[in-house]
N, C-alpha and C. Protein backbone atom coordinates (compact mmCIF):
# COMPACT_ATOMS: atom_id res chain seq x y z
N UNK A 1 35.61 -10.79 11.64
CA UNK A 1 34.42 -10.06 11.99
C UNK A 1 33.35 -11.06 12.42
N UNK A 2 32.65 -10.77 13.50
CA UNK A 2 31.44 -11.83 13.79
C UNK A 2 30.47 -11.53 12.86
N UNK A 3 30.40 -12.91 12.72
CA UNK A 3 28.36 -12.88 12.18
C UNK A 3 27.72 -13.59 13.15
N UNK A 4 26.24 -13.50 12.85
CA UNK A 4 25.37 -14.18 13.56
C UNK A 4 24.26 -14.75 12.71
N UNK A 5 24.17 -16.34 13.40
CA UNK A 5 22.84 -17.30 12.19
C UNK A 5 21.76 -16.28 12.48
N UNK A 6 20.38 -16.54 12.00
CA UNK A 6 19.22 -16.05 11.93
C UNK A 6 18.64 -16.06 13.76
N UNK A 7 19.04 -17.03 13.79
CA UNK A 7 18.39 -17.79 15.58
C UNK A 7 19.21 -16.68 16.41
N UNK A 8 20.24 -16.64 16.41
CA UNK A 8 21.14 -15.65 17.10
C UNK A 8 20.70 -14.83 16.88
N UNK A 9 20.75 -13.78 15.69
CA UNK A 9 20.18 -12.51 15.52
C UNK A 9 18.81 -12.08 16.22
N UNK A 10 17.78 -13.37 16.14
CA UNK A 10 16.83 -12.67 16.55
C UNK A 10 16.76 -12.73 17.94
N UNK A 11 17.54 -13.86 18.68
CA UNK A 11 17.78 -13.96 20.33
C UNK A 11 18.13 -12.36 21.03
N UNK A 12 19.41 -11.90 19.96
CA UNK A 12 19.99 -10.70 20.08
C UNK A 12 18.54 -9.68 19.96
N UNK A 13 17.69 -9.31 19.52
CA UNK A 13 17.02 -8.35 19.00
C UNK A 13 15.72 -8.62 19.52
N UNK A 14 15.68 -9.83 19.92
CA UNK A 14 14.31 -9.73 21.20
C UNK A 14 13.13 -10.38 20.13
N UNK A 15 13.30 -10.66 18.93
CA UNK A 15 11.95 -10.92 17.65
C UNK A 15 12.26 -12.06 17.20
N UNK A 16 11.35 -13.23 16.94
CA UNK A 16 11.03 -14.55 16.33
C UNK A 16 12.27 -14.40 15.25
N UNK A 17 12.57 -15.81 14.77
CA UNK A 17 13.54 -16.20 13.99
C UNK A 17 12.53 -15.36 12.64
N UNK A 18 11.25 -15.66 12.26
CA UNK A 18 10.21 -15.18 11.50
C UNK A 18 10.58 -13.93 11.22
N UNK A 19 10.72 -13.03 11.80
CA UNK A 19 10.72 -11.98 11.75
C UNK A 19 11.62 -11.62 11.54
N UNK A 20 13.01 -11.90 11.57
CA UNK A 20 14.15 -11.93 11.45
C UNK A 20 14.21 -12.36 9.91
N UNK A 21 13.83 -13.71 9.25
CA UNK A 21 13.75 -13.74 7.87
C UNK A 21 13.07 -12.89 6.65
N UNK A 22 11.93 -12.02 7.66
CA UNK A 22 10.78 -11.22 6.62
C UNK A 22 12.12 -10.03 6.29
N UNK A 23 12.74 -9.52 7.19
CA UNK A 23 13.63 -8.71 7.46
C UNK A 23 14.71 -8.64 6.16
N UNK A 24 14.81 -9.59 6.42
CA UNK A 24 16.38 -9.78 5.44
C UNK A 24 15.48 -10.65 3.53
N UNK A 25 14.59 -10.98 3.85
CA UNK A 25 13.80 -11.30 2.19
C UNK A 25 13.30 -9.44 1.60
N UNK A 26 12.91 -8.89 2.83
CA UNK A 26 12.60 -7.74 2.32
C UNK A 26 13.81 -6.70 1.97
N UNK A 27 14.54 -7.52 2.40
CA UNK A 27 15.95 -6.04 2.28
C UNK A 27 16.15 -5.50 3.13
N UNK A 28 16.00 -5.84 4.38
CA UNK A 28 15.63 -4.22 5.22
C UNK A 28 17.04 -4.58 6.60
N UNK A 29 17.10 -6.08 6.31
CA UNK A 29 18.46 -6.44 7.27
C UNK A 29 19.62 -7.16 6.19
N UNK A 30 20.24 -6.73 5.97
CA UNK A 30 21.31 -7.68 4.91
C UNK A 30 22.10 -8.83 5.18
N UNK A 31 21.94 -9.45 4.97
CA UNK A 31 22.62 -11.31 5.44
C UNK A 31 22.62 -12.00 4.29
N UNK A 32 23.92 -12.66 4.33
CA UNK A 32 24.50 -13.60 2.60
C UNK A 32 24.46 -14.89 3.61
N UNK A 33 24.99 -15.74 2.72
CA UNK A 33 25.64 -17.21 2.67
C UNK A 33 27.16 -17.24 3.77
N UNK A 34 26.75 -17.99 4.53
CA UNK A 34 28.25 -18.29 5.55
C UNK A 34 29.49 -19.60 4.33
N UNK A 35 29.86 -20.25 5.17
CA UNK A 35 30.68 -21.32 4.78
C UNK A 35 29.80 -22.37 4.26
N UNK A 36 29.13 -22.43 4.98
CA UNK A 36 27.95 -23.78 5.14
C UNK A 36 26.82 -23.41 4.78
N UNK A 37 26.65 -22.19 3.84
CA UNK A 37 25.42 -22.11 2.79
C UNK A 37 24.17 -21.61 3.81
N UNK A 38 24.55 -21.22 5.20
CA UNK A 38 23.05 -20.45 6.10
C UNK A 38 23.21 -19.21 5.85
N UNK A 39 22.63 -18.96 6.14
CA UNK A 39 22.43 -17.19 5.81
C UNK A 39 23.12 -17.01 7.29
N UNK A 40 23.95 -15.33 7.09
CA UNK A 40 24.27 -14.99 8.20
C UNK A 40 24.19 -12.98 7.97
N UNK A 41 24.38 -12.86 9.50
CA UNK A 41 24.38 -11.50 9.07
C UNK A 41 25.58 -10.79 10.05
N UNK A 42 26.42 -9.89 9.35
CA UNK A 42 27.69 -9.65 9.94
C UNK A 42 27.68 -8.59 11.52
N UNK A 43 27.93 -8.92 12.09
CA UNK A 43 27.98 -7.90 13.01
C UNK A 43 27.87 -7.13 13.30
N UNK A 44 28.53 -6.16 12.58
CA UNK A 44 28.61 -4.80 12.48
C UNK A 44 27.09 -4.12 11.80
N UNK A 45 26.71 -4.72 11.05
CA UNK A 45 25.19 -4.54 10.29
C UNK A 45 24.08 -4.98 11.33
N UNK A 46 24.28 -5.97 12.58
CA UNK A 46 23.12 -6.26 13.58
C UNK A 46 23.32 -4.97 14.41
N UNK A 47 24.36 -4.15 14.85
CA UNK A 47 24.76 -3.85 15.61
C UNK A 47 24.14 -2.31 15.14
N UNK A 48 24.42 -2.08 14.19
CA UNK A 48 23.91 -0.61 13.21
C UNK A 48 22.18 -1.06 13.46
N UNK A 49 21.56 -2.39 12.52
CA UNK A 49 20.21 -2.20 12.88
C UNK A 49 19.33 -2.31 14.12
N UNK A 50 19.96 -2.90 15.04
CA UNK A 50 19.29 -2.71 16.45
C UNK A 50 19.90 -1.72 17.37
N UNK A 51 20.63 -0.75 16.65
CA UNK A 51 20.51 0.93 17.08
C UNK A 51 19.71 1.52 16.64
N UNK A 52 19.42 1.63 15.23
CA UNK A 52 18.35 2.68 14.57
C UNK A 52 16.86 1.70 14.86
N UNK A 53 16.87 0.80 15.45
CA UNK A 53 15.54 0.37 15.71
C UNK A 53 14.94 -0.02 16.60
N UNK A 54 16.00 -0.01 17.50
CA UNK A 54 15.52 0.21 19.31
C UNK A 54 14.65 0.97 19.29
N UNK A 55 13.57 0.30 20.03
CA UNK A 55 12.18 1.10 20.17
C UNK A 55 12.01 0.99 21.87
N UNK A 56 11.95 2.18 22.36
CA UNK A 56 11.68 2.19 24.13
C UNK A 56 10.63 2.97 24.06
N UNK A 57 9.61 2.93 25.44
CA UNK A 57 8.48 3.50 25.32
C UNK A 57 9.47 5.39 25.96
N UNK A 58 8.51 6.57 25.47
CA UNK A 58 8.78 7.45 25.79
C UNK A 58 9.19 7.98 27.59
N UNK A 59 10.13 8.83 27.71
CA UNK A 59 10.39 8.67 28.96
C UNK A 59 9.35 9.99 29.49
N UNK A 60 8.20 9.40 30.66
CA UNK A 60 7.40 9.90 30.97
C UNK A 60 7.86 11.48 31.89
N UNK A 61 9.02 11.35 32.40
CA UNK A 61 9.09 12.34 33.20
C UNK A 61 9.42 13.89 32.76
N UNK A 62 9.86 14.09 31.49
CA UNK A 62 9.92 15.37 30.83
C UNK A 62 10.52 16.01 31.54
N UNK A 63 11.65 15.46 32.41
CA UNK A 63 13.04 16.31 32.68
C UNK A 63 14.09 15.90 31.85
N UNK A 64 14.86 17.10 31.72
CA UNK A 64 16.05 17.17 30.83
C UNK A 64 17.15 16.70 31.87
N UNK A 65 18.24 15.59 31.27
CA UNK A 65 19.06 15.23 32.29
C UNK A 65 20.19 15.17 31.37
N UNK A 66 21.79 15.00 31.84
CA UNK A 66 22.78 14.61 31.45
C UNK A 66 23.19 13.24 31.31
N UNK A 67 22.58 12.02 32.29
CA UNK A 67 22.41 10.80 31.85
C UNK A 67 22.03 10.50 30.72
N UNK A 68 22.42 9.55 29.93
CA UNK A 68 22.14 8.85 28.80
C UNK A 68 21.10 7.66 29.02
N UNK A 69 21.84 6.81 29.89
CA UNK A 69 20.98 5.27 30.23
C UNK A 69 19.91 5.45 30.65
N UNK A 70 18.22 5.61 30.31
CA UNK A 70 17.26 5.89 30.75
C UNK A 70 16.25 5.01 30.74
N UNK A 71 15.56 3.86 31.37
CA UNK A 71 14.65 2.68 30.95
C UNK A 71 13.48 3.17 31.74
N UNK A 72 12.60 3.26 30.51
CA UNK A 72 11.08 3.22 30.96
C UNK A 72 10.75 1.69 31.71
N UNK A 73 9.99 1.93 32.30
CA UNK A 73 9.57 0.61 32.90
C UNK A 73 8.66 0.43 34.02
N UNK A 74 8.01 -0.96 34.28
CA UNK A 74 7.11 -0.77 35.49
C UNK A 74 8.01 -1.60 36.94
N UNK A 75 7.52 -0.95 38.00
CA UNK A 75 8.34 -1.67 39.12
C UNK A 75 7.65 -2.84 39.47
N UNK A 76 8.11 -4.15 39.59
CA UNK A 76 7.58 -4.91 40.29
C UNK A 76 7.56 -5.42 41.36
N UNK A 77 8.68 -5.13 41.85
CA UNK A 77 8.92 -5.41 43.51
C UNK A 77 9.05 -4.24 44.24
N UNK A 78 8.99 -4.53 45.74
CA UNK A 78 9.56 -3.18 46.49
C UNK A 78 9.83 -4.09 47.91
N UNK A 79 10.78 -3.94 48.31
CA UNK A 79 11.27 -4.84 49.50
C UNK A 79 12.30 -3.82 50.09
N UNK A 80 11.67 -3.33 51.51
CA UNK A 80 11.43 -2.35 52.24
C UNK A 80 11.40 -2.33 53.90
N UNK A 81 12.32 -1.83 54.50
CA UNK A 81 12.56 -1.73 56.19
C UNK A 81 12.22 -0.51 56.42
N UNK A 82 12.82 -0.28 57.59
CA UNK A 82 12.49 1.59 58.08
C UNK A 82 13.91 2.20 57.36
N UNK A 83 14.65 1.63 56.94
CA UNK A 83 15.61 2.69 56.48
C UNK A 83 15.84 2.55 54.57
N UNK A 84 16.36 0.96 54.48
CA UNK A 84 16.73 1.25 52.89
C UNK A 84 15.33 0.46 51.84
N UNK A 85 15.57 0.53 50.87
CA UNK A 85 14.15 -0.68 50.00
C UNK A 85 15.28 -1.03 49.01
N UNK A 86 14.80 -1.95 48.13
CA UNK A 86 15.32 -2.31 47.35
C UNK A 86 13.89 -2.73 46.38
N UNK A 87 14.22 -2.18 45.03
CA UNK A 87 13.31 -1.63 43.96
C UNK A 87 13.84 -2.26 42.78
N UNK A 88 12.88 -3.15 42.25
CA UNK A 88 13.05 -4.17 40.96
C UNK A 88 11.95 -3.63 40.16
N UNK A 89 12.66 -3.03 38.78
CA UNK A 89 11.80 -2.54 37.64
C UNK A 89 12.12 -3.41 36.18
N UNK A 90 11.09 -3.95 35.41
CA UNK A 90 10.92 -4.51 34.51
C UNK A 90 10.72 -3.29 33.42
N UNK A 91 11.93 -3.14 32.37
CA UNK A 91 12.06 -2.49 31.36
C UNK A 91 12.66 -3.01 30.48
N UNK A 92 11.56 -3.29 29.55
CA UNK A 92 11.88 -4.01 28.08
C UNK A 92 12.16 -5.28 28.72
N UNK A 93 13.05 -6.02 28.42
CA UNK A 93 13.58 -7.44 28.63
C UNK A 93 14.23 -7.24 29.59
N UNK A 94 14.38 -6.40 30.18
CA UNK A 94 16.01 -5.92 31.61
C UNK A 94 15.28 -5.65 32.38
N UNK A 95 15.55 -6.55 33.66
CA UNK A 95 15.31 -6.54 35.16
C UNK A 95 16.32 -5.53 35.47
N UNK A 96 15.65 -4.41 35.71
CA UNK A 96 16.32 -3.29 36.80
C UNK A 96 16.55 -3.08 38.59
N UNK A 97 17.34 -3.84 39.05
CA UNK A 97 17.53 -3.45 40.40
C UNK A 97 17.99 -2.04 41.43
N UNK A 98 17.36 -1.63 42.23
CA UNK A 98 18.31 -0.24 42.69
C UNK A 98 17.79 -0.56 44.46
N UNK A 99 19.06 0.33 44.88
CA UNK A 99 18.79 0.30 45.99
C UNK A 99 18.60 1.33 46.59
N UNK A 100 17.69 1.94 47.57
CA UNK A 100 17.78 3.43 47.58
C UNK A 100 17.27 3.30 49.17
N UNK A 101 16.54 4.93 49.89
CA UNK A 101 16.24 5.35 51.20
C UNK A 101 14.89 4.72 50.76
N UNK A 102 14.47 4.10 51.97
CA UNK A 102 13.19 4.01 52.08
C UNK A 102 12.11 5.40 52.38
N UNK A 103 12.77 6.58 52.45
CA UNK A 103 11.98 7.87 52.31
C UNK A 103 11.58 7.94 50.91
N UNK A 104 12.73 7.21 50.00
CA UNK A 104 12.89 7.83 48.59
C UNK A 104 11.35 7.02 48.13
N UNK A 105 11.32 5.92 48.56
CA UNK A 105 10.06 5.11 47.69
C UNK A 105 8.83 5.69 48.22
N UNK A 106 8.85 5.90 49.44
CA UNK A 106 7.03 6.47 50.11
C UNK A 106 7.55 7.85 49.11
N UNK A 107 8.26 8.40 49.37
CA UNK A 107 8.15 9.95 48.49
C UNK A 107 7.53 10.01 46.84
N UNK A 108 8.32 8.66 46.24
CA UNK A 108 8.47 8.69 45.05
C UNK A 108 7.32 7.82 44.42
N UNK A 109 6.56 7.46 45.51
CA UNK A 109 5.13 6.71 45.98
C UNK A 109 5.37 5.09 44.78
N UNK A 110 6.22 4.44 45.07
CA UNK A 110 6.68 3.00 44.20
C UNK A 110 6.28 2.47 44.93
N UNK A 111 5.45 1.24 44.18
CA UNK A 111 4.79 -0.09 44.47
C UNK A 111 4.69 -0.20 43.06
N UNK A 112 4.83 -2.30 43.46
CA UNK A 112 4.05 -2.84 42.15
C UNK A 112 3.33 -2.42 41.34
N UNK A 113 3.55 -1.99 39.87
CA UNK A 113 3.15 -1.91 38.75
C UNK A 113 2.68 -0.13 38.80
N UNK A 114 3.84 0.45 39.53
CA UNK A 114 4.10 2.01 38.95
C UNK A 114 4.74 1.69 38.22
N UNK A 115 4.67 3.20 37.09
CA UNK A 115 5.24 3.28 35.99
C UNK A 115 6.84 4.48 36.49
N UNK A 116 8.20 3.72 36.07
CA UNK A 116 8.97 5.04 36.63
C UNK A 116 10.01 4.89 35.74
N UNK A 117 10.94 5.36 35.25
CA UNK A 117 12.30 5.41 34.81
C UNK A 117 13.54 5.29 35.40
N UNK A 118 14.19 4.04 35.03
CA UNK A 118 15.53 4.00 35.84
C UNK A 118 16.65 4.97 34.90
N UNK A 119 17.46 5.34 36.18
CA UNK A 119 18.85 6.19 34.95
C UNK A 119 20.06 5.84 35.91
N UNK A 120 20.70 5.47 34.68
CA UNK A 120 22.45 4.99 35.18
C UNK A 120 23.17 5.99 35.13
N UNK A 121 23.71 6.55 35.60
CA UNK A 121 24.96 7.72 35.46
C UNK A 121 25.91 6.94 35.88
N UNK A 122 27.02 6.29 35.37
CA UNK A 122 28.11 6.26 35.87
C UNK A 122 29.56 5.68 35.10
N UNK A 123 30.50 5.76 35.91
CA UNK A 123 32.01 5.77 35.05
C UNK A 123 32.44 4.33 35.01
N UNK A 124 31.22 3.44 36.22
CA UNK A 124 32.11 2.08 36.30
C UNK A 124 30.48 1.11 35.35
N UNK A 125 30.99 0.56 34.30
CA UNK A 125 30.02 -0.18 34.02
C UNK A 125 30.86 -1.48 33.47
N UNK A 126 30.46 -2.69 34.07
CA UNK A 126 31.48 -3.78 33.50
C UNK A 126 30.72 -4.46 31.64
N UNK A 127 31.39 -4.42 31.36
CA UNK A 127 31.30 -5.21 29.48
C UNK A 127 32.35 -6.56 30.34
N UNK A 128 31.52 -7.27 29.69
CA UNK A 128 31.87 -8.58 29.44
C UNK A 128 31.43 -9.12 27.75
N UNK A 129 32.26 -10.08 28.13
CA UNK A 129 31.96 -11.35 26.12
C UNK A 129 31.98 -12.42 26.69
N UNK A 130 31.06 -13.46 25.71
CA UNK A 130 31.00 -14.70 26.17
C UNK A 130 32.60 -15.58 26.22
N UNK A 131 32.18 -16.69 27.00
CA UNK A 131 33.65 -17.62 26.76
C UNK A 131 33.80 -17.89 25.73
N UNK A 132 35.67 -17.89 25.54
CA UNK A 132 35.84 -18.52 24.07
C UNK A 132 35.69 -17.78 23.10
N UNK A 133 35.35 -16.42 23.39
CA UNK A 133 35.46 -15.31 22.37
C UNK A 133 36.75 -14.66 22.37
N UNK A 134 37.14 -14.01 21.32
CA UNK A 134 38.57 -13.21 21.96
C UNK A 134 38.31 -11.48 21.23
């Protein structure tokens, strides 16, 4: 089963190593002793607490959809001809790219630092693991 040191965990979870220790002194993340006497915390327990504690800002548009993947976020780019644009949104830590009609952006009125929601619908999404993992 993987664990992960303190430094890892909090790389994983986006929060200071700090914060990561208040966590686990308070009880609230559980992590013992590895081989080598560091604290670690098992996988399956990072994986459980940065589900129930994913925090995303609310999704502004108050339509009901069948997509799951939904990132609030602001756009920061818009790079744009007479036919297609290509639209870079900053949500949470994830650079969102899409490519769409350039009708779609004058319609959907995107420029720098609108607020919009990206959504993934789809069957092909690649998972990868680092090297040297099995």
């Amino acid at each position: 089963m993987p664990q992960f040191r303190i430094a890892e965990a909090a790389r994983l979870l986006g929060v200071s190593d700090d914060t990561v220790r208040r966590w686990v002194d308070a009880g609230t993340l559980p992590a013992h002793p590895d081989a080598s006497n560091r604290k670690v915390v098992e996988g399956t327990v990072l994986a459980e607490f940065a589900r129930d504690h994913a925090s995303a800002p609310p999704d502004p548009s108050g339509v009901r959809r069948s997509a799951r993947n939904r990132m609030v976020g602001l756009v920061t780019a818009v790079l744009m001809d007479q036919v297609m644009a290509q639209v870079e949104m900053q949500c949470g830590p994830h650079r969102v790219v899409s490519l769409m009609s350039s009708e779609a952006v004058r319609d959907l009125g995107l420029e720098p630092g609108s607020l919009a929601v990206a959504v993934v619908k789809s069957t092909n999404v690649v998972v990868e693991i680092p090297g040297g993992s099995s």
